[in-house]
Protein backbone atom coordinates (compact mmCIF):
# COMPACT_ATOMS: atom_id res chain seq x y z
CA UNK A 1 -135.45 67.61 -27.34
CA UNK A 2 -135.80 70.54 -29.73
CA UNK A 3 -138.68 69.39 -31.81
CA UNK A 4 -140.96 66.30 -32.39
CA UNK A 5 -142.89 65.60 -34.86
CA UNK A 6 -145.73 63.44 -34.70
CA UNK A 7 -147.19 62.33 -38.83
CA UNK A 8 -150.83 62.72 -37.33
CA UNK A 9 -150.22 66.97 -37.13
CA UNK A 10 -149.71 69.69 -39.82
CA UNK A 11 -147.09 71.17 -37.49
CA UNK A 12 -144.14 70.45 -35.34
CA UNK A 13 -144.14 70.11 -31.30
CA UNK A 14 -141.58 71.41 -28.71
CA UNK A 15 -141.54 71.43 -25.23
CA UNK A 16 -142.43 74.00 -22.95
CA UNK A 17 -142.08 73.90 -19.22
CA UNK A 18 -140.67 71.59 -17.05
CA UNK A 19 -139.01 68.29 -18.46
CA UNK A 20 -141.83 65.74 -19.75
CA UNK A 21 -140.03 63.07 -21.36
CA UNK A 22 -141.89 63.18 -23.97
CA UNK A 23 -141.38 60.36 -26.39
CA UNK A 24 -143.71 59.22 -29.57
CA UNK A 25 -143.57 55.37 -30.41
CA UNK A 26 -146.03 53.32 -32.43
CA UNK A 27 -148.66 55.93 -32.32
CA UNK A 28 -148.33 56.66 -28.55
CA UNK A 29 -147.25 60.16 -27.20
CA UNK A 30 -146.16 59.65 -24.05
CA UNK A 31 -145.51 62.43 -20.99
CA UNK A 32 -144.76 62.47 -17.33
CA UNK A 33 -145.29 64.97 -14.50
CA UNK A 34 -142.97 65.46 -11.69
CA UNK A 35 -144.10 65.62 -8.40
CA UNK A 36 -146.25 69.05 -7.30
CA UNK A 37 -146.01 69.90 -11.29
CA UNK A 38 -149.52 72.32 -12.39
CA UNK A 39 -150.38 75.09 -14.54
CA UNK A 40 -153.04 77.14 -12.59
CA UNK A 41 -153.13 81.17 -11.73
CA UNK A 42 -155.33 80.84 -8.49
CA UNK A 43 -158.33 83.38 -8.76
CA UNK A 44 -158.25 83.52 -4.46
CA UNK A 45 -154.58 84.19 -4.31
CA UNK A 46 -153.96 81.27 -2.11
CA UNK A 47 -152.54 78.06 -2.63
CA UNK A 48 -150.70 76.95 -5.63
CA UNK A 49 -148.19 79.70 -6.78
CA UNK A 50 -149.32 81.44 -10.16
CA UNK A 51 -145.85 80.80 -11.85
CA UNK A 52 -146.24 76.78 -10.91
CA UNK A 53 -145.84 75.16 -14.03
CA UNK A 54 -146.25 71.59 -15.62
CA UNK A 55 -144.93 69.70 -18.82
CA UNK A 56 -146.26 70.89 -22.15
CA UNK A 57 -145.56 69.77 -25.79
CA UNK A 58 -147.25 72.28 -28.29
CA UNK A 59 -147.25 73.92 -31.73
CA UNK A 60 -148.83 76.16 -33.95
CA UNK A 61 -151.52 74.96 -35.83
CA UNK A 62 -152.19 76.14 -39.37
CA UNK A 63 -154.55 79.71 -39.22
CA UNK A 64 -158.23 78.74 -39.47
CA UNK A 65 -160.48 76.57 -38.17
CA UNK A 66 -159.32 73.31 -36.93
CA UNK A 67 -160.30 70.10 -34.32
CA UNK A 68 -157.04 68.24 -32.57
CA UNK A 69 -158.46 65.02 -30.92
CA UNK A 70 -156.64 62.39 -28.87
CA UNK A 71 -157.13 59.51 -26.75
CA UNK A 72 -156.11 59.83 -23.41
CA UNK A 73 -155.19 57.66 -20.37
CA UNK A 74 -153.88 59.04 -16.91
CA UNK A 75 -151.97 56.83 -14.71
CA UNK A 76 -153.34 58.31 -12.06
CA UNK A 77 -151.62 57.93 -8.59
CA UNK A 78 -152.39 61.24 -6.70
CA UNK A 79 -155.40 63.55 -6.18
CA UNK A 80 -156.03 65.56 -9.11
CA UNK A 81 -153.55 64.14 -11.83
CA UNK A 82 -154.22 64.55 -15.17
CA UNK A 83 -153.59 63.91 -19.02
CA UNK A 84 -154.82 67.36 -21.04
CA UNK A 85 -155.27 68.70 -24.08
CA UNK A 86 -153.87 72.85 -23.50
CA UNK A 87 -154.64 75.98 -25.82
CA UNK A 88 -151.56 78.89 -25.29
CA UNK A 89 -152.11 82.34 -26.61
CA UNK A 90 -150.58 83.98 -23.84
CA UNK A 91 -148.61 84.07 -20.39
CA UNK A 92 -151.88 84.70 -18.84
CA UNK A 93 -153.99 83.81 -21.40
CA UNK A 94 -154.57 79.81 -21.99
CA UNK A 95 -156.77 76.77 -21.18
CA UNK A 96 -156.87 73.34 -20.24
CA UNK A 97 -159.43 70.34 -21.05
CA UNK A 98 -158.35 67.46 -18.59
CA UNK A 99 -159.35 64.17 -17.88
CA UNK A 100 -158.28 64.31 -13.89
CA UNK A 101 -158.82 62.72 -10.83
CA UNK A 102 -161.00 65.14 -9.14
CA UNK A 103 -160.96 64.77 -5.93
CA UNK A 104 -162.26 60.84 -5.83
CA UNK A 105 -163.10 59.79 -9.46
CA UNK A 106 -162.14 61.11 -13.02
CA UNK A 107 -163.40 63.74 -14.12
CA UNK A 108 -163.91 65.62 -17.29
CA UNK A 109 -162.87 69.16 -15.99
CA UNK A 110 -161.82 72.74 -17.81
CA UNK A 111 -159.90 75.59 -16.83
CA UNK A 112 -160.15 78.81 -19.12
CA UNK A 113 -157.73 81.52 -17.76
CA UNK A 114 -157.56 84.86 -18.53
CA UNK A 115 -154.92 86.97 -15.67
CA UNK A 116 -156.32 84.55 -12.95
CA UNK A 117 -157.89 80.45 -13.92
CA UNK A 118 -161.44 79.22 -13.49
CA UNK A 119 -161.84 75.16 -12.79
CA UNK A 120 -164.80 73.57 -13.40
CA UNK A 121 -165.95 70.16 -13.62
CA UNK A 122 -168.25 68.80 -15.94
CA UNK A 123 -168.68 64.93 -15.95
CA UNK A 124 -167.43 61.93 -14.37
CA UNK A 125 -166.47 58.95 -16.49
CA UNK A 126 -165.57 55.57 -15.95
CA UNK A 127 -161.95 54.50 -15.66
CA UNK A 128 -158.46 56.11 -16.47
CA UNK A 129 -159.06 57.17 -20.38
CA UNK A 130 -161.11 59.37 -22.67
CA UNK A 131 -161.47 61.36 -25.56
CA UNK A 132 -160.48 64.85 -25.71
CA UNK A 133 -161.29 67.20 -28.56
CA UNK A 134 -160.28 71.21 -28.68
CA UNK A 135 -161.31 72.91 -31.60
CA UNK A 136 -161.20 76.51 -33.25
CA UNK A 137 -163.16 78.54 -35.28
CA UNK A 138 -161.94 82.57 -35.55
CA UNK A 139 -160.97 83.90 -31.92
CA UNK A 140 -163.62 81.07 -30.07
CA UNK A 141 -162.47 77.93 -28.84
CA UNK A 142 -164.17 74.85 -27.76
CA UNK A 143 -163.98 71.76 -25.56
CA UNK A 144 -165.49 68.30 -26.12
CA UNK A 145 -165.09 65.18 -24.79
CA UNK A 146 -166.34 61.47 -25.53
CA UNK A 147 -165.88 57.85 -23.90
CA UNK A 148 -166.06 56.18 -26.98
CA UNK A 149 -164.74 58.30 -29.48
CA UNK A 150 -167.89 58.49 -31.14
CA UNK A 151 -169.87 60.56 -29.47
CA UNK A 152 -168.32 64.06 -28.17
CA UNK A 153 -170.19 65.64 -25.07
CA UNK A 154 -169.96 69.54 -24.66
CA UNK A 155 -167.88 70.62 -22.46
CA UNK A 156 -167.47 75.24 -23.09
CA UNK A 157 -167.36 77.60 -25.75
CA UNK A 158 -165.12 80.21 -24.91
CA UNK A 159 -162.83 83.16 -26.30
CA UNK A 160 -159.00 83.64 -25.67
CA UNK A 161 -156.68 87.04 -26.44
CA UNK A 162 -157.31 89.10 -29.36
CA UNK A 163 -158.76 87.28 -32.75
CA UNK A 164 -155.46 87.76 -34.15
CA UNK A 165 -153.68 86.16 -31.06
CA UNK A 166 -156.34 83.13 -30.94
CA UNK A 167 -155.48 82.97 -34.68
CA UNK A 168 -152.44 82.05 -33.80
CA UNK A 169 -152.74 80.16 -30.65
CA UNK A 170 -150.51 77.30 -29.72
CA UNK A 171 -151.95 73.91 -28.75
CA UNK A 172 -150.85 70.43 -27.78
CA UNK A 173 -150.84 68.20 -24.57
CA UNK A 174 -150.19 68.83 -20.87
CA UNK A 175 -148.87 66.38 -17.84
CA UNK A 176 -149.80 67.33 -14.47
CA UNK A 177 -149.52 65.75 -10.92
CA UNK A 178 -150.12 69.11 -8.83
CA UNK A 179 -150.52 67.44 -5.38
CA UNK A 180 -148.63 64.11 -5.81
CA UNK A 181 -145.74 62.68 -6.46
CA UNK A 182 -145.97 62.52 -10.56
CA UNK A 183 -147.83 60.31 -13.07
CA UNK A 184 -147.94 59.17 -16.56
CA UNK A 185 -150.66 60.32 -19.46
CA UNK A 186 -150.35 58.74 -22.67
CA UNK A 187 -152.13 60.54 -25.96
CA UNK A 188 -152.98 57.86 -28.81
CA UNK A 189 -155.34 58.13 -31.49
CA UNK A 190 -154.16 61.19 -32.64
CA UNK A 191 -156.36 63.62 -35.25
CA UNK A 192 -156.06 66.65 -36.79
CA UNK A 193 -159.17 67.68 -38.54
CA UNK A 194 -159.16 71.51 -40.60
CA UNK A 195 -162.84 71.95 -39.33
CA UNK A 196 -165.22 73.55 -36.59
CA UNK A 197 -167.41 70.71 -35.53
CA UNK A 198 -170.65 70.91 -37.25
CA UNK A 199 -172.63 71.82 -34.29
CA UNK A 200 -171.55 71.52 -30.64
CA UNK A 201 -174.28 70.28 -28.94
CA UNK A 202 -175.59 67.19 -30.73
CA UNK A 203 -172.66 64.72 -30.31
CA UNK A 204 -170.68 65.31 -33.52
């Protein structure tokens, strides 16, 4: 697959990574991770390898602020697997909002990495899907996410490359099973909004 284009986005997809099978049908973009598949520069040096990699279907937004929402559901079958929305400016310079299993329940959980990756967690929620929001405004990002939709919890604020790399920063959607055996994550309710939320911290 060269390019997919979804009528919810401004701009076209392609895949990056290992194969996702990505497909788009009645709404739904749908991706898979293969077994052991991540995307995570460990700050200690141990563990996973910093050129691991995972399934990633992105594009380049239009310059200027913007907000790409989806709904999505993990089918989650091994310790931290996840469905994620992914910001790219760089080899070493990108981020991930995930809804993952983490280590027991889903979480809502962010990794901002700059050379080496952060991980933190921030809420747990209730079954296998969410809302996930990223959103731009000049060289700052941000994370939100929501269980109905409705209301968007803050997640980080956060800064990525050089304003005129974050400017043009690719974004899109992430599969990732690093410890098992591979899982599904479907993205529906696609948005694209050409805004910066009106304030971050009182659920719009």
């Amino acid at each position: 697959m060269d390019e997919l284009v979804l009528p919810e986005l401004p701009f076209p997809l392609r895949p990056y990574g290992p194969d996702g099978n990505w497909s788009y049908e009645d709404g739904v973009l749908t991706g898979w991770a293969g077994a052991r598949q991540d995307r995570f520069v460990p700050p200690t040096g141990e563990g996973l390898e910093p050129v691991s990699d995972a399934p990633r279907l992105l594009g380049a937004p239009p310059e200027g602020a913007f907000q790409l929402i989806a709904k999505v559901t993990v089918g989650f079958a091994g310790v931290f697997d996840a469905g994620v929305l992914y910001v790219h400016v760089g080899e070493r310079e990108w981020a991930k909002l995930c809804l993952e299993r983490s280590p027991d329940l889903p979480t809502i959980c962010s990794v901002v990495t700059r050379g080496h990756s952060d991980d933190a967690n921030s809420f747990v929620v209730e079954g296998s899907t969410v809302w996930l929001r990223v959103s731009r405004t000049g060289g700052a990002f941000a994370f939100h996410a929501s269980t109905d939709g409705s209301y968007w919890t803050f997640v980080r604020i956060f800064s990525l490359g050089t304003p005129d790399e974050a400017a043009h920063a690719l974004v899109g959607f992430l599969a990732q099973s690093p410890v098992g055996e591979g899982c599904v994550v479907t993205f529906e309710s696609v948005e694209y909004r050409d805004s910066w939320p009106k304030a971050l911290r009182d659920g719009s």
